[in-house]
Protein backbone atom coordinates (compact mmCIF):
# COMPACT_ATOMS: atom_id res chain seq x y z
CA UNK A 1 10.40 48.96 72.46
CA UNK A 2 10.81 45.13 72.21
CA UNK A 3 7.63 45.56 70.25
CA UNK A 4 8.53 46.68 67.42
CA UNK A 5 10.57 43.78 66.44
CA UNK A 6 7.64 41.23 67.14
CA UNK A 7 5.35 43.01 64.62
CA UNK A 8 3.41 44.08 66.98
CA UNK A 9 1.40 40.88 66.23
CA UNK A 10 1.01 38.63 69.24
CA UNK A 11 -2.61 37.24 67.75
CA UNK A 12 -0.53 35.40 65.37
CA UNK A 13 1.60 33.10 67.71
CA UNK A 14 2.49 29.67 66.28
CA UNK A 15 -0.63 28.77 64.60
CA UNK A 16 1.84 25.65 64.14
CA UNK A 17 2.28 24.90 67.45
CA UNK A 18 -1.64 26.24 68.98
CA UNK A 19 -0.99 24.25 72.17
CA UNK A 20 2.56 26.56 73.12
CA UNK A 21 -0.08 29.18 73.84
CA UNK A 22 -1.18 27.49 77.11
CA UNK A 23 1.97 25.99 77.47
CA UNK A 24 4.38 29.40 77.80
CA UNK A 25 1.70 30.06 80.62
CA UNK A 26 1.81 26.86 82.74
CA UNK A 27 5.63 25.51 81.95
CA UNK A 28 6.90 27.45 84.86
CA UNK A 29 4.89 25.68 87.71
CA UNK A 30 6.08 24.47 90.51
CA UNK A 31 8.11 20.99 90.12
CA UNK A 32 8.08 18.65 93.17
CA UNK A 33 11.39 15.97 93.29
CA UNK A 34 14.72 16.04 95.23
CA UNK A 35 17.44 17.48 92.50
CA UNK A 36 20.45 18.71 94.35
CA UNK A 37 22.61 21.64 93.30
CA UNK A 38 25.09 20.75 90.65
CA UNK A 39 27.42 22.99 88.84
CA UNK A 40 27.60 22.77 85.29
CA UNK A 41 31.32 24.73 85.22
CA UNK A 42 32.63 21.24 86.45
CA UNK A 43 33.23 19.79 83.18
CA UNK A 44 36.82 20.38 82.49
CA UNK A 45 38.53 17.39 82.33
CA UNK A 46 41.35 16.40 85.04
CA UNK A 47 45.20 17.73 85.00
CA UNK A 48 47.13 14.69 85.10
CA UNK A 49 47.50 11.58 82.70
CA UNK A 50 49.33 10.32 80.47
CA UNK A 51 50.09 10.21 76.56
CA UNK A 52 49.07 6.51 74.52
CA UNK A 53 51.85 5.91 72.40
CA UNK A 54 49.75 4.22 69.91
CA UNK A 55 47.15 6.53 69.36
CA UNK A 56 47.67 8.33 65.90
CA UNK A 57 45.50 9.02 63.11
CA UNK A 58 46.02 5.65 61.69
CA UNK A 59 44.70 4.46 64.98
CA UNK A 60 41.74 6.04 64.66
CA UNK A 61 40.58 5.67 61.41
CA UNK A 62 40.67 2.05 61.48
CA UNK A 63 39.69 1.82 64.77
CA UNK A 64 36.59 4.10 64.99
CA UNK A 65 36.06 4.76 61.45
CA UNK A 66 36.46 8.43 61.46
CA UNK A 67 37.56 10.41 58.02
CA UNK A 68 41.19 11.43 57.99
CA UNK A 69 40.40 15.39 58.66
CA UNK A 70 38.41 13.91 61.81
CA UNK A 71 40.71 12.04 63.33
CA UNK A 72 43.74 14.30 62.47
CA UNK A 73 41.49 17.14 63.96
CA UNK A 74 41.18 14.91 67.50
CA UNK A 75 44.57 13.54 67.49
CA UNK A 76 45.91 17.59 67.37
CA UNK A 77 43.78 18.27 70.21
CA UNK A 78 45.33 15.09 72.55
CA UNK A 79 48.72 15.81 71.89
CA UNK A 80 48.37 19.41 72.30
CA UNK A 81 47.40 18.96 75.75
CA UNK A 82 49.95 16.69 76.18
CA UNK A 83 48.66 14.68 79.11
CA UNK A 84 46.16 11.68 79.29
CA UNK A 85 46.18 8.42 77.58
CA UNK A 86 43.45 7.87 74.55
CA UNK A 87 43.96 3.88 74.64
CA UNK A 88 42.66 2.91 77.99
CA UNK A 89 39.79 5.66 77.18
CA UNK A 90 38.89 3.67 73.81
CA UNK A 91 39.81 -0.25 76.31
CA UNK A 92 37.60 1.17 79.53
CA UNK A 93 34.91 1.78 76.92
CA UNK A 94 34.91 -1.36 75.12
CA UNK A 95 34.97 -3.27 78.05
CA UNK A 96 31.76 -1.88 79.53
CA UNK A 97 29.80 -3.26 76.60
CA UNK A 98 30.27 0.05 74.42
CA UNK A 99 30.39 -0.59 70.74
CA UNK A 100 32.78 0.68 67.84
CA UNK A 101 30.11 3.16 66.26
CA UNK A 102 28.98 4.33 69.89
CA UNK A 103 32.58 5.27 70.74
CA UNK A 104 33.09 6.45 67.45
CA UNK A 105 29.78 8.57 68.07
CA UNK A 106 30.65 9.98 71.44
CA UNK A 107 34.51 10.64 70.84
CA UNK A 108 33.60 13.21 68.02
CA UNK A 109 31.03 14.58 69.92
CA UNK A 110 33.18 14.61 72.90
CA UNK A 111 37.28 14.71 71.61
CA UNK A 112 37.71 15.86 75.57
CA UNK A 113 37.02 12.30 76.60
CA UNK A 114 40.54 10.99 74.93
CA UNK A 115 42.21 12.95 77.70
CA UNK A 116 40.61 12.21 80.36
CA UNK A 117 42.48 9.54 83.11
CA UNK A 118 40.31 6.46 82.41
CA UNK A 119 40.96 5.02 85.84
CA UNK A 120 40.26 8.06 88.08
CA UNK A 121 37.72 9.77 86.25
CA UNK A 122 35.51 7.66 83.73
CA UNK A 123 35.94 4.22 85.54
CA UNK A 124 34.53 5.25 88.97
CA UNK A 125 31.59 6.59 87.04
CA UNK A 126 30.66 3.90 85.31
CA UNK A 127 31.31 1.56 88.58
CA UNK A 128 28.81 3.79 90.77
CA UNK A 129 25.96 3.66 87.88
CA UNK A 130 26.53 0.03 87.73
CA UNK A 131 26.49 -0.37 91.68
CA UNK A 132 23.08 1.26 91.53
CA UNK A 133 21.80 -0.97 88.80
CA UNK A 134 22.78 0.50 86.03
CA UNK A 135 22.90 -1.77 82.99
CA UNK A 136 25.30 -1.74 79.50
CA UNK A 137 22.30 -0.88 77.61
CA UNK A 138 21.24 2.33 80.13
CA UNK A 139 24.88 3.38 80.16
CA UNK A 140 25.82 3.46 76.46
CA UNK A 141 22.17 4.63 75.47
CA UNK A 142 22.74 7.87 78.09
CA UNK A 143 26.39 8.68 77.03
CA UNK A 144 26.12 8.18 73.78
CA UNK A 145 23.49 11.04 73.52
CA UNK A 146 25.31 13.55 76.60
CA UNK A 147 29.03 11.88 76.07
CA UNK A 148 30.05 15.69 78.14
CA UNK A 149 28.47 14.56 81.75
CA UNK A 150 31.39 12.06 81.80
CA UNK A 151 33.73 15.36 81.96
CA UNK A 152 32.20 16.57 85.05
CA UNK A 153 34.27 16.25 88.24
CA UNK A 154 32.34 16.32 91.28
CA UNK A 155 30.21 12.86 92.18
CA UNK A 156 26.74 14.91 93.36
CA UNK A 157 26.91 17.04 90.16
CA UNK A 158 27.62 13.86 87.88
CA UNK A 159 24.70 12.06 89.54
CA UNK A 160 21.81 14.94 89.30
CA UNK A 161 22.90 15.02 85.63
CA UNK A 162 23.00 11.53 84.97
CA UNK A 163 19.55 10.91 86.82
CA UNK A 164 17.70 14.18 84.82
CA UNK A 165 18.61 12.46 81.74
CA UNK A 166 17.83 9.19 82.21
CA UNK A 167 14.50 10.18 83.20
CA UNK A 168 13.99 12.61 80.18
CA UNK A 169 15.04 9.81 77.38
CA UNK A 170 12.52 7.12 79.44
CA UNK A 171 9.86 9.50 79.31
CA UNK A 172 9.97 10.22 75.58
CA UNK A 173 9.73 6.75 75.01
CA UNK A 174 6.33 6.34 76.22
CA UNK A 175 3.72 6.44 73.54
CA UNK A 176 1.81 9.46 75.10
CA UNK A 177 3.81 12.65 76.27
CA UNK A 178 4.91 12.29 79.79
CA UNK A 179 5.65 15.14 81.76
CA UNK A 180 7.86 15.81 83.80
CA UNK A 181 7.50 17.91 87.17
CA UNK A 182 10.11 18.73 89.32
CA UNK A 183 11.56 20.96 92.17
CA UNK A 184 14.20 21.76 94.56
CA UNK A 185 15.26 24.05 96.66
CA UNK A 186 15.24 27.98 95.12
CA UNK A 187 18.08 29.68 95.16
CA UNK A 188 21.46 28.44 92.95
CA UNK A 189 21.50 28.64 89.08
CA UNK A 190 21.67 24.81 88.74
CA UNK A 191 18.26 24.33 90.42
CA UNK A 192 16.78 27.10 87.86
CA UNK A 193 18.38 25.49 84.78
CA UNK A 194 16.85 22.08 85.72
CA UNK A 195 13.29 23.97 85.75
CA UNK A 196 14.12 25.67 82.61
CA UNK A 197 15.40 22.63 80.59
CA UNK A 198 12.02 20.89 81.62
CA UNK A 199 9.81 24.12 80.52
CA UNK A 200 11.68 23.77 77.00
CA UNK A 201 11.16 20.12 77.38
CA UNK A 202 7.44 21.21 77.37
CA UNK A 203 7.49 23.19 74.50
CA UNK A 204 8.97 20.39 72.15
CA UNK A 205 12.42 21.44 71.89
CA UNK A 206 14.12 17.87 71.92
CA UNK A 207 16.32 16.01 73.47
CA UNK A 208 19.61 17.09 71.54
CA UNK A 209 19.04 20.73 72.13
CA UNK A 210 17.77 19.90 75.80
CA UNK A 211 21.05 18.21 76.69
CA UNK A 212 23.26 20.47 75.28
CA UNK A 213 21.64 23.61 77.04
CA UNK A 214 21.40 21.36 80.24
CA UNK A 215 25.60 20.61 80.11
CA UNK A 216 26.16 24.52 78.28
CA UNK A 217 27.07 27.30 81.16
CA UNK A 218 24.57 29.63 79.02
CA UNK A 219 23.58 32.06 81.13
CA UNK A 220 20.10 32.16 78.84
CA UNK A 221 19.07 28.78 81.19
CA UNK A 222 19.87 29.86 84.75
CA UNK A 223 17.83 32.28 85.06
CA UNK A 224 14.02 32.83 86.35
CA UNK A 225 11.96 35.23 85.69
CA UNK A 226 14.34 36.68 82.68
CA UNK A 227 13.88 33.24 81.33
CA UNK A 228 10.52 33.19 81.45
CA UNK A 229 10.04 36.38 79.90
CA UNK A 230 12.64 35.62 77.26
CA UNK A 231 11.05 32.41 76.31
CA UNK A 232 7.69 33.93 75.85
CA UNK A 233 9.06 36.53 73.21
CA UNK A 234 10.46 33.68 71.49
CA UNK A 235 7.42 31.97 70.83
CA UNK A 236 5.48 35.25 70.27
CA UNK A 237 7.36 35.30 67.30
CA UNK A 238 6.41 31.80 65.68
CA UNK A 239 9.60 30.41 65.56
CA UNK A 240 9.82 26.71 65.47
CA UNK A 241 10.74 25.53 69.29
CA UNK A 242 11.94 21.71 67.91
CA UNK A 243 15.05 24.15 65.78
CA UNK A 244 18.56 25.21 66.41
CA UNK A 245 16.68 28.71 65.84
CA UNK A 246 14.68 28.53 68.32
CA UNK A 247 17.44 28.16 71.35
CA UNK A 248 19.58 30.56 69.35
CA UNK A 249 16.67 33.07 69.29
CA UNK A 250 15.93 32.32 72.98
CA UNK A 251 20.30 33.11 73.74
CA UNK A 252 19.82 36.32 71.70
CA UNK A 253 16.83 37.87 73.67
CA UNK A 254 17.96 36.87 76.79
CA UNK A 255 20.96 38.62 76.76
CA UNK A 256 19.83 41.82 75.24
CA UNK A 257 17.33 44.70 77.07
CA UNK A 258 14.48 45.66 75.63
CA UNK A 259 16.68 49.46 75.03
CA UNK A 260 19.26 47.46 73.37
CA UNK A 261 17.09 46.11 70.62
CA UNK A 262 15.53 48.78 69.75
CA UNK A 263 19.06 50.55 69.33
CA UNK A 264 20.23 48.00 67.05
CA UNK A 265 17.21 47.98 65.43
CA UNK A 266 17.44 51.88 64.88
CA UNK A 267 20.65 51.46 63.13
CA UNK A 268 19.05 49.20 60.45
CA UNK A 269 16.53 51.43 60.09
CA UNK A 270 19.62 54.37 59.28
CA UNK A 271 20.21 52.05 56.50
CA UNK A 272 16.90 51.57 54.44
CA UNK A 273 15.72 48.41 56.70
CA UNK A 274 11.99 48.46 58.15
CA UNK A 275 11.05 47.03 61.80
CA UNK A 276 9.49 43.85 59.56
CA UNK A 277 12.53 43.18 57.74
CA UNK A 278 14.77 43.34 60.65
CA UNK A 279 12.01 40.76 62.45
CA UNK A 280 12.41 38.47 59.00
CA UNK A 281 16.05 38.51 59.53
CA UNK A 282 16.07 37.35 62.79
CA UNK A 283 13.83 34.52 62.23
CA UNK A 284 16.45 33.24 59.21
CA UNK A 285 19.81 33.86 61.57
CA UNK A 286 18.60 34.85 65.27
CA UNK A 287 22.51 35.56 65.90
CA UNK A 288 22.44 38.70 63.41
CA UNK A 289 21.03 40.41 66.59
CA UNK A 290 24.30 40.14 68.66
CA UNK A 291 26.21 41.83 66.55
CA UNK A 292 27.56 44.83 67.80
CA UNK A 293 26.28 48.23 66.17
CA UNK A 294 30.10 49.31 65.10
CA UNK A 295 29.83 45.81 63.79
CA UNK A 296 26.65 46.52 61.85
CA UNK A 297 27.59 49.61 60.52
CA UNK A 298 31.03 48.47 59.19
CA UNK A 299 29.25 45.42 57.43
CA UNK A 300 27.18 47.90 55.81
CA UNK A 301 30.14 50.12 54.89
CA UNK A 302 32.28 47.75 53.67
CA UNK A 303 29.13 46.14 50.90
CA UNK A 304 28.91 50.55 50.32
CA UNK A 305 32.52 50.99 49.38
CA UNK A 306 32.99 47.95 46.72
CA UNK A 307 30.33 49.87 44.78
CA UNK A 308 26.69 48.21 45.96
CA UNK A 309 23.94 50.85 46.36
CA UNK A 310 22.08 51.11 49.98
CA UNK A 311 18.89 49.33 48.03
CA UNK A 312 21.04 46.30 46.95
CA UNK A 313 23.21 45.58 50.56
CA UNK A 314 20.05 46.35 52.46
CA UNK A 315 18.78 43.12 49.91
CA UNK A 316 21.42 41.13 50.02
CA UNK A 317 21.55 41.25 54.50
CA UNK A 318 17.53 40.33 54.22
CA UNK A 319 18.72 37.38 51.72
CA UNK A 320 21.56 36.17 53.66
CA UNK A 321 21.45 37.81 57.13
CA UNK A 322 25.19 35.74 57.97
CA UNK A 323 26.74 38.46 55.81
CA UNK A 324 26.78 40.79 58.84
CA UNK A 325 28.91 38.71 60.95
CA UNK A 326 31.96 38.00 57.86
CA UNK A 327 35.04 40.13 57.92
CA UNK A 328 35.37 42.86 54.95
CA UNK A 329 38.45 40.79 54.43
CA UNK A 330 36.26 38.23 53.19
CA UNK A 331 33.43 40.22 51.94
CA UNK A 332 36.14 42.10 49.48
CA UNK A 333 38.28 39.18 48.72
CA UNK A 334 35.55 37.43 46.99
CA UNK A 335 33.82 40.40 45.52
CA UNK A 336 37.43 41.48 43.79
CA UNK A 337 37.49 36.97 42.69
CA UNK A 338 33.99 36.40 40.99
CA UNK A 339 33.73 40.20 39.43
CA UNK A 340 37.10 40.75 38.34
CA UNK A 341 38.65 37.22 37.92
CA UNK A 342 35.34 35.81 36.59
CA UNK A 343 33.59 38.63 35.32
CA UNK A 344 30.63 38.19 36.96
CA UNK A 345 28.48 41.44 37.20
CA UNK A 346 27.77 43.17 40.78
CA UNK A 347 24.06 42.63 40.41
CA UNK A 348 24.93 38.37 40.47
CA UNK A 349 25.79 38.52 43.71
CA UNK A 350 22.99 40.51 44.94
CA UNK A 351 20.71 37.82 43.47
CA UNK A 352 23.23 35.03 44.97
CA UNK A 353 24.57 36.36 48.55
CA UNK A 354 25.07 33.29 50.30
CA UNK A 355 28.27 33.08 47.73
CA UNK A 356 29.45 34.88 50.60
CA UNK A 357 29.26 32.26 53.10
CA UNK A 358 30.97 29.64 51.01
CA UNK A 359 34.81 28.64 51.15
CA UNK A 360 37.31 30.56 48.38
CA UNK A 361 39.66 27.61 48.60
CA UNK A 362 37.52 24.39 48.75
CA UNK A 363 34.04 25.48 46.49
CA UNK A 364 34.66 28.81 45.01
CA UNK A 365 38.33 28.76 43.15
CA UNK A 366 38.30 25.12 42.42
CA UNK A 367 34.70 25.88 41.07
CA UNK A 368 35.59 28.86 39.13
CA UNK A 369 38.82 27.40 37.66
CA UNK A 370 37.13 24.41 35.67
CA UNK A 371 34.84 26.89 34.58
CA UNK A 372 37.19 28.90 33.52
CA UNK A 373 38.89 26.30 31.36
CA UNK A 374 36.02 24.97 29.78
CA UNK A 375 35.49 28.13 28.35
CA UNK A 376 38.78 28.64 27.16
CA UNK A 377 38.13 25.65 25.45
CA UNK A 378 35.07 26.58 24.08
CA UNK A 379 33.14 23.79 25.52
CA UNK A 380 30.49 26.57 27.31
CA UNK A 381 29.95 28.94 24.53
CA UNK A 382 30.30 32.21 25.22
CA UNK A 383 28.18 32.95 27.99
CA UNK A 384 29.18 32.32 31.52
CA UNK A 385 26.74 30.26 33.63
CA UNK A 386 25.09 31.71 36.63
CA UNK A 387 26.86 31.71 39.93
CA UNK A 388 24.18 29.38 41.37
CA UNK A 389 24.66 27.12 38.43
CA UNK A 390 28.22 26.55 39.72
CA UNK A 391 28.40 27.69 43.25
CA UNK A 392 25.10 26.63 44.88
CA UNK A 393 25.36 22.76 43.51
CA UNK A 394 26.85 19.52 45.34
CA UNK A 395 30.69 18.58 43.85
CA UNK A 396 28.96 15.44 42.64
CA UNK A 397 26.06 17.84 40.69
CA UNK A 398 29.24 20.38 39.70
CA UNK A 399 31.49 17.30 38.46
CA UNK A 400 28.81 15.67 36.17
CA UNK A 401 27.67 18.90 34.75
CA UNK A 402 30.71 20.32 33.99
CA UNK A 403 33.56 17.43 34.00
CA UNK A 404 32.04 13.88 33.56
CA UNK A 405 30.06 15.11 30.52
CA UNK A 406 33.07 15.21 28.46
CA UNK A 407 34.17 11.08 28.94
CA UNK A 408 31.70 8.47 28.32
CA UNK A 409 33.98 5.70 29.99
CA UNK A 410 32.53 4.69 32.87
CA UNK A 411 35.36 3.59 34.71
CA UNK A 412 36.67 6.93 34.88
CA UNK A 413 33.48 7.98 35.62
CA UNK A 414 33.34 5.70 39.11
CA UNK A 415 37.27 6.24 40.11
CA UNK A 416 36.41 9.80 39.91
CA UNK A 417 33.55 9.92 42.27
CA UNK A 418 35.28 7.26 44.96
CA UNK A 419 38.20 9.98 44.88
CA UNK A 420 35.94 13.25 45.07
CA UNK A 421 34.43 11.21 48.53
CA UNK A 422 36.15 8.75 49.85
CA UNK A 423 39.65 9.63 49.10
CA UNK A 424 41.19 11.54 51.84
CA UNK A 425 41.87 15.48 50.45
CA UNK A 426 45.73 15.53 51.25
CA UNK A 427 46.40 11.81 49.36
CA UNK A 428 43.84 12.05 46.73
CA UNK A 429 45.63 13.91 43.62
CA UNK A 430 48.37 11.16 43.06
CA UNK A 431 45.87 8.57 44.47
CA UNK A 432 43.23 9.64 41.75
CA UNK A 433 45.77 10.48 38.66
CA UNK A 434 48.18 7.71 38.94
CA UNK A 435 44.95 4.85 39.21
CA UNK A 436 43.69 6.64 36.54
CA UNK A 437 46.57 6.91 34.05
CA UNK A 438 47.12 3.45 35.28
CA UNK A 439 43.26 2.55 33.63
CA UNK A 440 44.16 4.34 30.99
CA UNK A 441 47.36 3.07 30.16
CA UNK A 442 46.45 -0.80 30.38
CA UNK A 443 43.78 -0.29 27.70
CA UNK A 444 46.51 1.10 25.31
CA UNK A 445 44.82 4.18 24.65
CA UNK A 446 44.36 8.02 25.88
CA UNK A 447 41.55 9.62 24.06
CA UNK A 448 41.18 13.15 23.97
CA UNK A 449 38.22 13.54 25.96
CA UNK A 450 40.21 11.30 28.59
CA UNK A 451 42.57 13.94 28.66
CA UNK A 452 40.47 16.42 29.43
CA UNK A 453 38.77 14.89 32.15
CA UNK A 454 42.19 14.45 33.98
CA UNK A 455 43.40 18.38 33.48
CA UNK A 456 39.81 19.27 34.82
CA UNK A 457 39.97 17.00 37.93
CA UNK A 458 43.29 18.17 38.18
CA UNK A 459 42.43 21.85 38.21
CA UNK A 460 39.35 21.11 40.13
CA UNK A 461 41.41 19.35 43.19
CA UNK A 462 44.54 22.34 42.93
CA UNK A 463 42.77 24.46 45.73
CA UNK A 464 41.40 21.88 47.61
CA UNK A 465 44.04 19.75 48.69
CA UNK A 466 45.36 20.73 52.80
């Protein structure tokens, strides 16, 4: 039963948050207003359109400020869909009083806008909101927070959204908690996720969260009495209702039966797991749940075959519960890297699993080669540091402790950190070593230790450059 994986504790809910416990009882009250059906499936963006000519990457970064990856990322996406025209997007914005870091804001939360027609789709929006009053403020305040309701198609829809979240954001401004109380007619999903968004509302998940479940086609927020139930369990279990965790615990239980659970819980259990560990787990990574039990078991398998004993994968899941949803392409790859190419023993990455979850190419090999030549060198002893000593660290922490130490010019010193992160990745190695050699050069001399600063940056960046 579902009970097994709450403890069997419900005494113990959210001594945190005491006042949920009357709140899970009364959130689900009736909620008098007029709120019209609305579809959230409406918000894919129209078919016709046309490509800007200048929009480019350039464009963009000097435009909106975005980092090069960003803005190569959303220029992919427009001319991949080939239709729409990103400049009299960016114009149509500007000229209703939207500023550079709002646009800037809303395109990367919202790349879909760029192809949207500006003068069918966003323009008549913003012309009815201003027809009813609507000023610049209201209008770049609301979309800069839900930039997605300006994808939806049909006018009703586009106005019950619009008007749910203005009133939500003017409510939490008041000094005292307002709350809101709504209804419509039963019957269609919409109605039901406009209840449920408010319930949440009640239990102090905020605004972000709210929105994005409000505009999401989750099926976790249409429902009723599933909902309710659902929600409940959640906050049985203490987790924190203003986190990510929370609505990712609330997706998990919703779509899973009672049966279900326990099955997957039964597996862990097959592998040395207890109901409380399984219940721990799923307060660090609520997802873990969803996984599949072929999924489960294979995860488990694969950690079994590359030599770790039941006791230490069992630890290493509780540690890091994201190892269950990697690929045993990934899970061996860098196993066979950090014990064979760095000689790391087994028993450092059962103290260190969230190695796991980090990138081979941009932290890992980078990482591991510098590490790897300062100890050819001699510069670390003989002893090679921890993994979290060089893994778990920023690339500022990893460059001072293991690069910068070895140069005391501080010139170096600041070129190298505006290339590590401001440089763009695919310009900065002849960026960084030609400025500089250049340094060097115009001071008449390369000292040693100057050297070796530029063959570590140089095998630090190798790996990491797209």
């Amino acid at each position: 039963m579902y009970s097994s994986i709450l403890y069997g504790r419900r005494s113990l809910v959210l001594q945190k948050w005491p006042n949920l416990r009357g709140s899970v009882k009364n959130v689900f009250s009736a909620f008098p207003s007029s709120f019209f059906s609305a579809s959230a499936a409406d918000l894919s963006a129209p078919q016709d359109g046309r490509k800007g000519s200048n929009f480019t990457v350039s464009y963009l970064v000097e435009s909106l400020g975005f980092t090069t990856k960003l803005a190569e990322s959303i220029s992919r996406k427009v001319w991949s869909e080939g239709k729409g025209n990103p400049d009299s997007v960016l114009s149509l914005l500007r000229s209703h009083g939207f500023t550079g870091p709002q646009i800037s804001s809303i395109v990367s939360a919202f790349p879909g806008l760029l192809i949207l027609d500006a003068e069918k789709c966003i323009g008549p929006k913003l012309q009815f909101l201003q027809s009813r009053g609507a000023s610049s403020s209201e209008l770049t305040e609301i979309f800069s927070k839900v930039p997605k309701i300006l994808g939806i198609k049909k006018d009703k829809a586009f106005s019950v959204y619009y008007d749910f979240i203005k009133e939500v954001i003017e409510a939490d401004k008041s000094s005292k908690y307002v709350k809101l109380c709504h209804s419509s007619p039963e019957g269609s999903q919409q109605e039901n996720k406009l209840r449920n968004v408010l319930a949440l509302r009640e239990l102090g998940v905020p605004q972000k969260l709210l929105f994005s479940m409000l505009i999401s086609n989750f099926g976790s927020v249409t429902g009723k009495e599933r909902f309710e139930e659902s929600v409940k369990k959640v906050v049985d279990m203490g987790i924190d209702p203003t986190t990510l965790k929370f609505v990712d615990a609330l997706h998990a239980v919703y779509q899973m039966s009672d049966k279900t659970i326990e099955e997957k819980v039964n597996v862990y259990k097959s592998f040395g797991f207890d109901v409380e560990d399984v219940w721990a787990m799923f307060k660090k990574w609520p997802k873990f749940l969803i996984y599949s039990e072929q999924k489960i078991v294979d995860s488990i398998e694969t950690l079994l075959g590359l030599g770790f004993t039941r006791d230490e994968s069992a630890m290493m899941c509780k540690r890091f519960p994201q190892l269950l949803g990697l690929s045993a392409e990934s899970v061996e790859k860098k196993t066979e890297f950090l014990v064979k190419k760095m000689n790391w023993p087994l028993k450092a990455l059962v103290l260190f699993p969230p190695v796991f979850g980090y990138s081979m190419e941009k932290r890992i090999v980078p990482r591991c080669n510098v590490i790897k030549a300062l100890l050819s060198k001699g510069l670390l002893g003989s002893e090679l540091p921890s993994m979290p000593c060089v893994l778990a660290c920023t690339d500022h922490a990893f460059l001072n402790k293991y690069v910068m130490k070895h140069n005391e010019n501080e010139l170096i010193i600041r070129l190298a950190n505006i290339y590590e992160f401001k440089a763009p990745l695919s310009k900065s190695v002849p960026r960084c070593n030609v400025i500089i050699k250049a340094l060097l050069s115009n001071r008449c001399v390369v000292k040693h230790d100057d050297q070796l600063v530029l063959e570590l940056m140089a095998i630090f960046i190798e790996h990491r450059v797209s």
